[in-house]
Every structure is written in C-alpha cells, then in structure tokens.
Protein backbone atom coordinates (compact mmCIF):
# COMPACT_ATOMS: atom_id res chain seq x y z
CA UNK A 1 -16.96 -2.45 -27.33
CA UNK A 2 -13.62 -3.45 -28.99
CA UNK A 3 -13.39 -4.38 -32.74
CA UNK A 4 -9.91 -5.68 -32.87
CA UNK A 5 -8.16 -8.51 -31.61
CA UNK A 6 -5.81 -6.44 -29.80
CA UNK A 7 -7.96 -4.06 -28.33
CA UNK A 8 -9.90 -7.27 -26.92
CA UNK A 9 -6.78 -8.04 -25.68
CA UNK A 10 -6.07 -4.77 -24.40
CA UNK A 11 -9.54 -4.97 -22.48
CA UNK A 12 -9.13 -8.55 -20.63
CA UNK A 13 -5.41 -7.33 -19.61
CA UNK A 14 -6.64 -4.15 -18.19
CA UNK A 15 -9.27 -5.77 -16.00
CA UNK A 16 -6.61 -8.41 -14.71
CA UNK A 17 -4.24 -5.26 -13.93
CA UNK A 18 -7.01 -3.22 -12.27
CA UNK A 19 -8.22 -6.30 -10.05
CA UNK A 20 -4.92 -6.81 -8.81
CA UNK A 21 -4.17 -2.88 -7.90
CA UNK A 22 -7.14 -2.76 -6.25
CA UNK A 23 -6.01 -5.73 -4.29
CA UNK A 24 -2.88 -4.44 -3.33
CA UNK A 25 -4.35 -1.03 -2.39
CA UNK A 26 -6.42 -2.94 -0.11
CA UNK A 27 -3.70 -4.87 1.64
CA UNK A 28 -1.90 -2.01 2.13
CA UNK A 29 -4.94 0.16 3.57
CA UNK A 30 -5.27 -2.80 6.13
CA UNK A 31 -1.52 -2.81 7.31
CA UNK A 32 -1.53 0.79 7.62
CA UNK A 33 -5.15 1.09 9.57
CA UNK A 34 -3.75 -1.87 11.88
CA UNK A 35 -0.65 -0.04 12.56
CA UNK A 36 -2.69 3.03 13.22
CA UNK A 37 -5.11 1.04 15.58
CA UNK A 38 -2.00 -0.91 17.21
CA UNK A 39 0.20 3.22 18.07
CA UNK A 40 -3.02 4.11 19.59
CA UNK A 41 -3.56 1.08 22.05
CA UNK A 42 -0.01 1.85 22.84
CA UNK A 43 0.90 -1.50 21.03
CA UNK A 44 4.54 -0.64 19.92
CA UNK A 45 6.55 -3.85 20.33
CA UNK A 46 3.38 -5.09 17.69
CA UNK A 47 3.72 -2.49 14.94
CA UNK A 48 7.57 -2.34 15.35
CA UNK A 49 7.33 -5.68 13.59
CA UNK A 50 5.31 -4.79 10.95
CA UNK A 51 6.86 -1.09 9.82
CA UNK A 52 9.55 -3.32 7.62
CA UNK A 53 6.62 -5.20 6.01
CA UNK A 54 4.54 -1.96 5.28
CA UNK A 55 7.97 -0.19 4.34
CA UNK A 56 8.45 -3.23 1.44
CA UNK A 57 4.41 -2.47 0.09
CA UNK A 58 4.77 1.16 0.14
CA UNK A 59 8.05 1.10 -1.72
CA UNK A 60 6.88 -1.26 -4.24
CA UNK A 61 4.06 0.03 -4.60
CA UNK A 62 5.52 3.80 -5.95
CA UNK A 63 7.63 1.51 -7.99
CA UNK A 64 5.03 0.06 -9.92
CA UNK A 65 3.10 2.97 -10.18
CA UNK A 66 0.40 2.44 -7.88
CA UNK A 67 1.09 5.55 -5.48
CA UNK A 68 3.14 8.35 -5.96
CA UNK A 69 6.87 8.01 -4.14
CA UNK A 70 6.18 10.90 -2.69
CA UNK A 71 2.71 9.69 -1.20
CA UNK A 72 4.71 6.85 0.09
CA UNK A 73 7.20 8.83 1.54
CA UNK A 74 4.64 10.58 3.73
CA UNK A 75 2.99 7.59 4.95
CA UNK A 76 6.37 6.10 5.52
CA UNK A 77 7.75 9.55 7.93
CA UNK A 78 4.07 9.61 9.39
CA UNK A 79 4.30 5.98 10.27
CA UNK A 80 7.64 6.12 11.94
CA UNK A 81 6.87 9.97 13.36
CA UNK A 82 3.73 8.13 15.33
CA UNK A 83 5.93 5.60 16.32
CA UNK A 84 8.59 7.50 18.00
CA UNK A 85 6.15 9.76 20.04
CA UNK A 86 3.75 6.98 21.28
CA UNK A 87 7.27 4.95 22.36
C-alpha cells in the first residue's frame, strides 16, 4: 500500500491511465477484427472507409506509447496488403 501522498497519487493516476489504454486497445482490436471480417465477405467499398480511421488509432496509438510504431506499421501494410488482393 502507499505511505505518501504522492505515491497515493501516483496509484489513482495509474489506474485512470491503465483504464483508458485498455479502452483504446479495445477499440482498436474491434476496428481491426471488423475490417478483417468485412476483406473476407468481400466487403471492400465498407473497409475502404474505415482504413483512414484505423490508420489515425494505430498512429496515435505508437505515439503515445501504447504499441510499438513498428507493430503499427505491420498492421497498417497487412491491412492495406489484404485490401489490395481481395479488390
């Protein structure tokens, strides 16, 4: 348990932090198993409109520190690598 004011502190801001990673983990998780779903129904016109959206997550994402750039960078090619041989 924490003694000190700021380690109390330290405690309540790393549970608001970790809720809200987890959070946008999860969104992004969704987009990207929808656009997976949506490339294998043959659905292109539909996840053509959402690559710029998951694009945005991904990127700001690695820029906070939530995935690696180069993790998005992968699911970035992979997304628009699926795209171009299902079109």
């Amino acid at each position: 348990m924490p003694i000190t004011k700021s380690a109390k502190k330290s405690v309540r801001q790393s549970l608001k932090r970790k809720s809200r990673n987890i959070g946008k983990k999860r969104k992004l998780k969704d987009l990207l198993k929808k656009v997976k779903s949506l490339t294998s129904e043959k659905k292109i016109k539909e996840v053509k409109l959402l690559v710029p959206q998951i694009y945005k997550l991904l990127d700001k994402a690695a820029k906070k520190g939530l995935i690696k750039k180069n993790t998005a960078d992968r699911k970035k090619s992979r997304i628009t690598k699926s795209i171009n041989k299902n079109s």
